[in-house]
Protein backbone atom coordinates (compact mmCIF):
# COMPACT_ATOMS: atom_id res chain seq x y z
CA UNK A 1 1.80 88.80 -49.65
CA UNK A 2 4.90 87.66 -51.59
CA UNK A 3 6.48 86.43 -48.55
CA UNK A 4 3.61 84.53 -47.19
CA UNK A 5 5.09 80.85 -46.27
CA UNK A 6 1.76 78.70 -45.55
CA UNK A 7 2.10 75.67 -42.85
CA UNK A 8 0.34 72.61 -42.96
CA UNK A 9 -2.15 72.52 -40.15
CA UNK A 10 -1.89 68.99 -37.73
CA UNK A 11 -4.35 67.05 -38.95
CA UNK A 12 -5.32 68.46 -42.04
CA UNK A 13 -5.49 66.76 -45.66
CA UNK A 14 -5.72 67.95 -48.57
CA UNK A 15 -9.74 67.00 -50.38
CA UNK A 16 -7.72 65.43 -52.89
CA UNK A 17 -5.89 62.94 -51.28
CA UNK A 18 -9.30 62.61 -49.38
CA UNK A 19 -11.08 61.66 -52.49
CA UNK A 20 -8.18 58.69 -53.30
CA UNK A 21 -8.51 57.40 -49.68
CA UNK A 22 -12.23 57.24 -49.92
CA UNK A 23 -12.24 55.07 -52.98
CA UNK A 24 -9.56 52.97 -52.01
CA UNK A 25 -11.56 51.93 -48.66
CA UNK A 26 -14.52 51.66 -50.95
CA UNK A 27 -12.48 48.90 -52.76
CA UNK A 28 -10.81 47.20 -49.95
CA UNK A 29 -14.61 46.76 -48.44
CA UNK A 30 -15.92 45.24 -52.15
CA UNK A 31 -13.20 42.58 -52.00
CA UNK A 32 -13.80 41.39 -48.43
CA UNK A 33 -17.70 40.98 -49.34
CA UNK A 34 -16.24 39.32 -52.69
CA UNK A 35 -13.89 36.78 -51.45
CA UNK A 36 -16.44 35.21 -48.91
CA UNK A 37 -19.04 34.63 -51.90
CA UNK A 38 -16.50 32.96 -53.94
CA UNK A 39 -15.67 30.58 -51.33
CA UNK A 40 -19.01 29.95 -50.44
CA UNK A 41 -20.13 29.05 -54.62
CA UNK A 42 -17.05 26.76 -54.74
CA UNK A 43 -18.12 24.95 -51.60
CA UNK A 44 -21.69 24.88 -53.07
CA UNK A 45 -20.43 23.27 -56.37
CA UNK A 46 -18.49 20.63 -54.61
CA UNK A 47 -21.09 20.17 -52.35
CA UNK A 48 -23.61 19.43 -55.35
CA UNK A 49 -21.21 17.31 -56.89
CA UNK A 50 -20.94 15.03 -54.06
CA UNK A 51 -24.42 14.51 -53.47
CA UNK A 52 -25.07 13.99 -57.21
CA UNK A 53 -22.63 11.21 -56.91
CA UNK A 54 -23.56 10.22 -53.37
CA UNK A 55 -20.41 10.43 -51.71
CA UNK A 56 -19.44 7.06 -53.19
CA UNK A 57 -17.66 5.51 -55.49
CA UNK A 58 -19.09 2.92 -58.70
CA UNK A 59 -19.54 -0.24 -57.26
CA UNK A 60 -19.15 -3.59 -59.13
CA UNK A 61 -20.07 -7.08 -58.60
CA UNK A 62 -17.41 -10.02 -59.55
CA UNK A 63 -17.71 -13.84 -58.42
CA UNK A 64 -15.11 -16.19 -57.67
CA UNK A 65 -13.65 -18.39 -60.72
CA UNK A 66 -12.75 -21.42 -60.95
CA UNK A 67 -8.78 -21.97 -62.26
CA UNK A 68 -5.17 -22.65 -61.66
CA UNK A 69 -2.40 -20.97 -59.75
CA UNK A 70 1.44 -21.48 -59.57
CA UNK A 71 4.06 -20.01 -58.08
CA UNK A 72 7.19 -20.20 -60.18
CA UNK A 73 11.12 -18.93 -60.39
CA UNK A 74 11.86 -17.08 -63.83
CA UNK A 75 15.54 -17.57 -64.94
CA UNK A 76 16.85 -17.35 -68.21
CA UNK A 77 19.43 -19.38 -70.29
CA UNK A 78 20.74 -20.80 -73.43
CA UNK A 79 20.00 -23.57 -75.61
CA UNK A 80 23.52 -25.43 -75.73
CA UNK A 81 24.59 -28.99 -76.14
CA UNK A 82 24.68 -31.31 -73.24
CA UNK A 83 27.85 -32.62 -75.11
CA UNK A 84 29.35 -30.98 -78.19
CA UNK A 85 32.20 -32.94 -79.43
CA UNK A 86 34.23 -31.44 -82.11
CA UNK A 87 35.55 -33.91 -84.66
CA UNK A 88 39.16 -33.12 -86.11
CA UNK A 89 41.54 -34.67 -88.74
CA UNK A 90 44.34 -37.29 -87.20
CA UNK A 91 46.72 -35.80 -89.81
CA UNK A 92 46.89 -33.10 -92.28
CA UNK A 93 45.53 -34.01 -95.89
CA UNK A 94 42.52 -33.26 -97.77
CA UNK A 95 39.10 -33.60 -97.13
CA UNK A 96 37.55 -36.57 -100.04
CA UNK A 97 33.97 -36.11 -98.79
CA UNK A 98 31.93 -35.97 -96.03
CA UNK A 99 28.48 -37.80 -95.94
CA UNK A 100 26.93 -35.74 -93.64
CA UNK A 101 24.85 -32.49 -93.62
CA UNK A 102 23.73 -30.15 -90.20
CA UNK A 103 20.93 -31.75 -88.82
CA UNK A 104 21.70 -35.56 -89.65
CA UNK A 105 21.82 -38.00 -86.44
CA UNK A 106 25.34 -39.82 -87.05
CA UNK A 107 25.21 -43.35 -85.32
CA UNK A 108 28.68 -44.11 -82.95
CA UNK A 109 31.08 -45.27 -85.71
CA UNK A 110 29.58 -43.68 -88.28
CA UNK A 111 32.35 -42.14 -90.72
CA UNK A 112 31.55 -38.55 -91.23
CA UNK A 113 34.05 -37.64 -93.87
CA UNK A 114 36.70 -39.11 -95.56
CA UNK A 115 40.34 -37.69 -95.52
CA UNK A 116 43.34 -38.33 -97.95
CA UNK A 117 46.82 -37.79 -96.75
CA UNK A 118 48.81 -35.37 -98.23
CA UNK A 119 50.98 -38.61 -99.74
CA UNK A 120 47.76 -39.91 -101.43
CA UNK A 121 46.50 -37.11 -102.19
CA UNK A 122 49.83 -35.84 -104.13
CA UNK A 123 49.66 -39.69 -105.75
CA UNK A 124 46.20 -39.82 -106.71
CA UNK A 125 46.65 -35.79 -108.24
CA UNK A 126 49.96 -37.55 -110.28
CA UNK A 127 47.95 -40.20 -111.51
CA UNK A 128 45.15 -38.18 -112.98
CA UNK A 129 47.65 -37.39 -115.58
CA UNK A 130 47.79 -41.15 -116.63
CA UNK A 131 44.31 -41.64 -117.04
CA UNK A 132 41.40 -42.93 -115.58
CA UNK A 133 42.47 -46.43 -115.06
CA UNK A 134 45.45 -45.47 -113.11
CA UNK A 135 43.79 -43.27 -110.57
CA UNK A 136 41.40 -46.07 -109.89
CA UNK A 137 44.51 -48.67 -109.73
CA UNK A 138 45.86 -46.35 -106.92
CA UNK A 139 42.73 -45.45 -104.97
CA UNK A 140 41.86 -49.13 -104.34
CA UNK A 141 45.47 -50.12 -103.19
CA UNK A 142 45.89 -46.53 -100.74
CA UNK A 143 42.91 -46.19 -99.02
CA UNK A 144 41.66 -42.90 -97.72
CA UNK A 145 41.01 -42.47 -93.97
CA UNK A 146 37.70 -42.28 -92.63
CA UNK A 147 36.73 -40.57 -89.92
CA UNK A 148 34.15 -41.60 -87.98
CA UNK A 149 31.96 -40.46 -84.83
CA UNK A 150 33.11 -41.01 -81.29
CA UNK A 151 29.46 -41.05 -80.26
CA UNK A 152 25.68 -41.31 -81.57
CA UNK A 153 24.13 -37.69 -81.79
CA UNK A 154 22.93 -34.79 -83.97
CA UNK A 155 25.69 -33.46 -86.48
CA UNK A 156 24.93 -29.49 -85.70
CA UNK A 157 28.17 -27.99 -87.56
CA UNK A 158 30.06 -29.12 -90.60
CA UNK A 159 32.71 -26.87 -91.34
CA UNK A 160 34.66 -28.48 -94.69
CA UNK A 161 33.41 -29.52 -98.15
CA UNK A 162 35.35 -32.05 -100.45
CA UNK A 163 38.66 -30.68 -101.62
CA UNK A 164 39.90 -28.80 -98.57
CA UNK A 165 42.78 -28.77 -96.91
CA UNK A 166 43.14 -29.10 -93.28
CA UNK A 167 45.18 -30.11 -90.41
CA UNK A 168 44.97 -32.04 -86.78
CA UNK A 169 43.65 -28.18 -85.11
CA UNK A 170 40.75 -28.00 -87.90
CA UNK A 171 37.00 -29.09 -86.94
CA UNK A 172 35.67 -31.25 -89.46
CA UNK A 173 32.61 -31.76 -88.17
CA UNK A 174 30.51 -30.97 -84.36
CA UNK A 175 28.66 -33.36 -82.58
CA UNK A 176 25.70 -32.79 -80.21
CA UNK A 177 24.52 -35.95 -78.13
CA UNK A 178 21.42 -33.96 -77.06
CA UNK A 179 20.11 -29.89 -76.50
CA UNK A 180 19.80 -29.11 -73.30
CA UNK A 181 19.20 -25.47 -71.52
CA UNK A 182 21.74 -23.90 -69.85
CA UNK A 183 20.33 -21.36 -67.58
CA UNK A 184 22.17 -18.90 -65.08
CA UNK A 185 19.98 -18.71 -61.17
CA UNK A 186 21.40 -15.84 -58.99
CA UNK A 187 22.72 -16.79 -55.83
CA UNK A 188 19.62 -15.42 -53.59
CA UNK A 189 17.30 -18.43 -55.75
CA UNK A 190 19.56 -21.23 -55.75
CA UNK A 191 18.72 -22.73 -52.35
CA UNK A 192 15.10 -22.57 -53.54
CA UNK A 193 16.06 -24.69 -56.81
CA UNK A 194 15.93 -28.52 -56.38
CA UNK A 195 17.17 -31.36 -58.95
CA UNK A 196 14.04 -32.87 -60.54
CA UNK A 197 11.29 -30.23 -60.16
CA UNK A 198 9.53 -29.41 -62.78
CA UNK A 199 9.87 -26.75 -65.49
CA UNK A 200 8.87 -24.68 -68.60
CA UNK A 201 10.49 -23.97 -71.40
CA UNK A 202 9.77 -20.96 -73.33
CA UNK A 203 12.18 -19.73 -76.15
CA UNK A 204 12.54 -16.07 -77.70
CA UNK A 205 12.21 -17.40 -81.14
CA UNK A 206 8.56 -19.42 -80.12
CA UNK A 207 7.42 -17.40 -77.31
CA UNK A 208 3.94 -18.76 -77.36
CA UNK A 209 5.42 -22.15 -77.70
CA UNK A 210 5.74 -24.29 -73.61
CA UNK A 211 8.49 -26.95 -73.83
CA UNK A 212 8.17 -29.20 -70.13
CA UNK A 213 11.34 -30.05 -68.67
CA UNK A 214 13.05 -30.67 -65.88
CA UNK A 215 16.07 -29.43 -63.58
CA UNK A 216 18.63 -32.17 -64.33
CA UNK A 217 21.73 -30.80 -62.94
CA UNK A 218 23.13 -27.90 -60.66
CA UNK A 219 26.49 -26.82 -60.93
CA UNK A 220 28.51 -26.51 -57.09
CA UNK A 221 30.64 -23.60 -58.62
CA UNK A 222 29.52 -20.23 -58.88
CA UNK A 223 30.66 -17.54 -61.48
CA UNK A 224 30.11 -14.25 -62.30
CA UNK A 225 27.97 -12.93 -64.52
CA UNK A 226 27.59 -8.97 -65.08
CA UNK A 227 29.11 -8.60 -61.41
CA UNK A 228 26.15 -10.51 -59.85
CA UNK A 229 27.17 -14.55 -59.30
CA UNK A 230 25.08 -17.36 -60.74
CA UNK A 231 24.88 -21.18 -60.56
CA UNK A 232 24.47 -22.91 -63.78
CA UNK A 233 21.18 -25.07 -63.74
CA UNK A 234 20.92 -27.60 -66.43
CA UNK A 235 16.92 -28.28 -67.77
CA UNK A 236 16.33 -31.34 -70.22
CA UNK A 237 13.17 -30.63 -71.58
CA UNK A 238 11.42 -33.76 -71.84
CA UNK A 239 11.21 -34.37 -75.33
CA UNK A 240 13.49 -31.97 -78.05
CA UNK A 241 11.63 -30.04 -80.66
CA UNK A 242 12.82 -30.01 -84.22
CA UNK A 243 12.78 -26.68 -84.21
CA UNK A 244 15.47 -26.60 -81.33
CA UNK A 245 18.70 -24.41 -82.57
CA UNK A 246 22.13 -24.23 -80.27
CA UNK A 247 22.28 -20.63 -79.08
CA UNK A 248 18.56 -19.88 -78.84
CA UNK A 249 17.72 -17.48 -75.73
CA UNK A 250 15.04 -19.13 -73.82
CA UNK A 251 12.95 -18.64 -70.12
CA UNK A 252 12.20 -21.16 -67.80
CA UNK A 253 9.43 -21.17 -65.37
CA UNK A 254 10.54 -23.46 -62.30
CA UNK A 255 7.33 -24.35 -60.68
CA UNK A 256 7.55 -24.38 -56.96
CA UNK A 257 3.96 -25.13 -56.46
CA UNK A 258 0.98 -25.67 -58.66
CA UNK A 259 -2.61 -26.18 -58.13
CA UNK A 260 -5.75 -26.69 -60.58
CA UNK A 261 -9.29 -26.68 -60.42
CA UNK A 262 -9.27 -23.90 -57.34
CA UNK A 263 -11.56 -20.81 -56.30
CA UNK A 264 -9.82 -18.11 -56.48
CA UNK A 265 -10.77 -14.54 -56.35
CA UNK A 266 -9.19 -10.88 -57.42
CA UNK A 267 -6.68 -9.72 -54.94
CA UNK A 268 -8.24 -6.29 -55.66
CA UNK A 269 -11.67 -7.22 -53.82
CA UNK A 270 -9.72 -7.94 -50.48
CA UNK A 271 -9.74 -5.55 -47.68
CA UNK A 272 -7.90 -5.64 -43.98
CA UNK A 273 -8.58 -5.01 -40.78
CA UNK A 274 -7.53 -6.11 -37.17
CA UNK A 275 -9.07 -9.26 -37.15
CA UNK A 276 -7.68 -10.39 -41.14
CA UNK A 277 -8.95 -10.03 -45.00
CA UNK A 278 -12.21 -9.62 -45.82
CA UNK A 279 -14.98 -9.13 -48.62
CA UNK A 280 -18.28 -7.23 -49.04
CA UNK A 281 -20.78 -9.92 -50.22
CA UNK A 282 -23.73 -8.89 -51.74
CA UNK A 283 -26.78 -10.31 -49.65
CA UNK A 284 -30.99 -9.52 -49.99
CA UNK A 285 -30.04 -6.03 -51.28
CA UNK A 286 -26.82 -4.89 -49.28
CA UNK A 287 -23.73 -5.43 -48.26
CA UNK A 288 -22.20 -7.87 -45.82
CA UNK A 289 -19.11 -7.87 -44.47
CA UNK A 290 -17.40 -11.16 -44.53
CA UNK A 291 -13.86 -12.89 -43.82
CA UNK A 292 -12.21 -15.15 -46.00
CA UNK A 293 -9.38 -17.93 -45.19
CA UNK A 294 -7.15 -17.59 -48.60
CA UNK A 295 -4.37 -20.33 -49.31
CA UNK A 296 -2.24 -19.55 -52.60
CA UNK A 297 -1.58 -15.88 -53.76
CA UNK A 298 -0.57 -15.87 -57.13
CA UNK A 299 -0.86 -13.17 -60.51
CA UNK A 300 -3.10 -11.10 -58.32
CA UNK A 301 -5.22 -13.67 -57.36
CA UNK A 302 -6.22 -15.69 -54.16
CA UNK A 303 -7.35 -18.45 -53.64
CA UNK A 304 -10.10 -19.11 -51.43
CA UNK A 305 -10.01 -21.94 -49.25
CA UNK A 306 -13.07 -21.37 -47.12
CA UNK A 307 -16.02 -18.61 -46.94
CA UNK A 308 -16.97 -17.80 -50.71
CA UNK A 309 -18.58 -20.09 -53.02
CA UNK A 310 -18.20 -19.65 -56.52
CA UNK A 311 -22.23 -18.55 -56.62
CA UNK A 312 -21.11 -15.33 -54.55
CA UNK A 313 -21.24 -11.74 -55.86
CA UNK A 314 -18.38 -9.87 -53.94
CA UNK A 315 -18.72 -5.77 -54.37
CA UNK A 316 -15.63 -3.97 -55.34
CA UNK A 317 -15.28 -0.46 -56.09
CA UNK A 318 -15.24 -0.48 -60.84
CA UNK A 319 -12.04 1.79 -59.83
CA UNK A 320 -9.89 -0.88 -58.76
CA UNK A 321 -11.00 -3.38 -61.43
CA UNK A 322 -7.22 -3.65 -63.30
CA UNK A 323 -4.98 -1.12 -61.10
CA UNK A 324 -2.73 -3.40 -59.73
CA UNK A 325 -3.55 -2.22 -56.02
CA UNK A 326 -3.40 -4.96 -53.25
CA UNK A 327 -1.02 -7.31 -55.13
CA UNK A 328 1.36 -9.12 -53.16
CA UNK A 329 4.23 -7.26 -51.20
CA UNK A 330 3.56 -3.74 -49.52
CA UNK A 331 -0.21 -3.02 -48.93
CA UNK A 332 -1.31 -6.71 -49.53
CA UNK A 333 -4.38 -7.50 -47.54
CA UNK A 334 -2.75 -10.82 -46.65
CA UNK A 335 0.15 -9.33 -44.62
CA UNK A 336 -0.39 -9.55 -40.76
CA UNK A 337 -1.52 -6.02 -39.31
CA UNK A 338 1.16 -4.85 -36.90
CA UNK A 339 0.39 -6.18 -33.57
CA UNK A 340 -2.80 -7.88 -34.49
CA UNK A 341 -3.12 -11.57 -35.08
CA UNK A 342 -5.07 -12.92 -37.61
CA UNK A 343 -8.35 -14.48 -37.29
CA UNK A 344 -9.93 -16.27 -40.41
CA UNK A 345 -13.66 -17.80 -40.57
């Protein structure tokens, strides 16, 4: 029986490899009877979860409010004088005194320092020497030279003190006839910018501090600022604060268009469709479905020009209560529906 050579009969397996086949369809079968109750307790949980909640949303009740809106153009700019005038020496000498400090209004003709020549002053030095008598003999028969203000304004730099030398390139003293913003508009607001509209006047240093003003000038030349070009726009504020400084950063508001006292409503309780924006106004118990005619759109509000009264409780879903949905530009509920006109009531 040594050389016995047993073949493999078609169709036969071995019990082992029966047993392994067995319990693998055993598993396969558990899984596919698994899976399905899985799916079905997930649907069942969301499905209890909706109708706990009811399928909808917290709803909220807000009213229309009385207050005002305006549109505005923010630009920013730089506290500057309308004038600076730089006072300098006729000749070279040295500085006797100067009668002025930063901050003092100096009247037109008003001497702001006093300047000996470099003669006088080498005289009046030599006659020190002789005594007191002699210096005074020689400062009432050579004079020093005054120098005095070419116009009336605010002295805002004084760069010498008595004793120093200078010469005709050296500021003695600056002059500002009046602060003024200097503000830089890009070149896509200028044509919306007008000389003698109204604006406000806010400065980094006092931001909760409104300055009114208005546009007094706009420069015809453009420049370039940070490779994007700019007109210069000039704003006198209408009355200068003391606590104005030359080189303070400041924003200005230009108000386009203003208007107090309104009814105005959220932007966020506004919905669309074919025939315009709409509200759901809460009436005997439900809803109601109602369109409004809106005027001014402004900081996320609206205001209402005709079918709310301020006594009107609009529903909104709490959700949208503060997440700057439905504000103007893309998705606004004021923008016409493509190829739908607009119907308001």
């Amino acid at each position: 029986m040594r050389g016995l050579i047993l073949t493999r009969l078609p169709g036969f397996i071995p019990r082992r490899l029966t047993g392994n086949m067995k319990k693998r369809r055993r598993n396969m079968n558990k899984k596919k009877i698994l899976i399905p109750v899985i799916i079905a307790a997930a649907a069942g949980i969301v499905f209890f979860a909706v109708k706990n909640s009811g399928g909808k949303s917290r709803m909220m009740e807000i009213s229309p409010r009385i207050t005002s809106l305006k549109t505005v153009i923010s630009i920013n700019g730089v506290v500057q004088p309308r004038n600076r005038i730089q006072i300098r020496p006729p000749i070279s000498g040295r500085i006797e005194s100067v009668p002025v400090r930063e901050g003092d209004k100096a009247a037109e003709g008003q001497v702001v320092a006093y300047l000996s020549s470099t003669d006088r002053a080498a005289l009046i030095d030599m006659a020190k020497s002789q005594g007191p008598e002699e210096v005074k003999k020689w400062e009432e028969l050579y004079k020093p030279i005054p120098i005095t203000a070419p116009i009336a304004g605010d002295v805002i730099v004084r760069n010498v003190e008595p004793g120093q030398s200078v010469s005709p390139s050296d500021t003695v003293v600056v002059l500002s006839d009046r602060l003024i913003v200097n503000a830089s508009a890009d070149e896509t607001d200028i044509s919306r910018i007008k000389k003698g509209e109204k604006a406000l006047v806010r400065l980094d240093a006092y931001p909760n501090r409104e300055i009114p003003g208005t546009i007094a000038h706009i420069s015809y030349e453009s420049k370039t600022l940070n490779n994007v070009i700019v007109y210069e726009v000039f704003v006198e504020t209408d009355m200068v604060p003391a606590f104005f400084r030359s080189g303070m950063s400041a924003n200005i508001d230009i108000i386009k268009e203003e208007k107090k006292d309104i009814l105005a409503l959220s932007m966020n309780a506004f919905q669309r469709d074919e025939a315009g924006a709409y509200v759901m106004v809460k009436k005997n118990g439900s809803a109601e479905k109602r369109y409004i005619e809106t005027g001014m759109v402004e900081d996320g509000m609206a205001e209402i020009v005709s079918g709310l009264d301020k006594d009107d409780k609009v529903m909104i879903e709490a959700s949208k209560m503060g997440s700057g949905i439905n504000r103007a530009g893309a998705g606004s509920p004021f923008a016409p529906a493509r190829g739908a006109g607009r119907t308001r009531r």
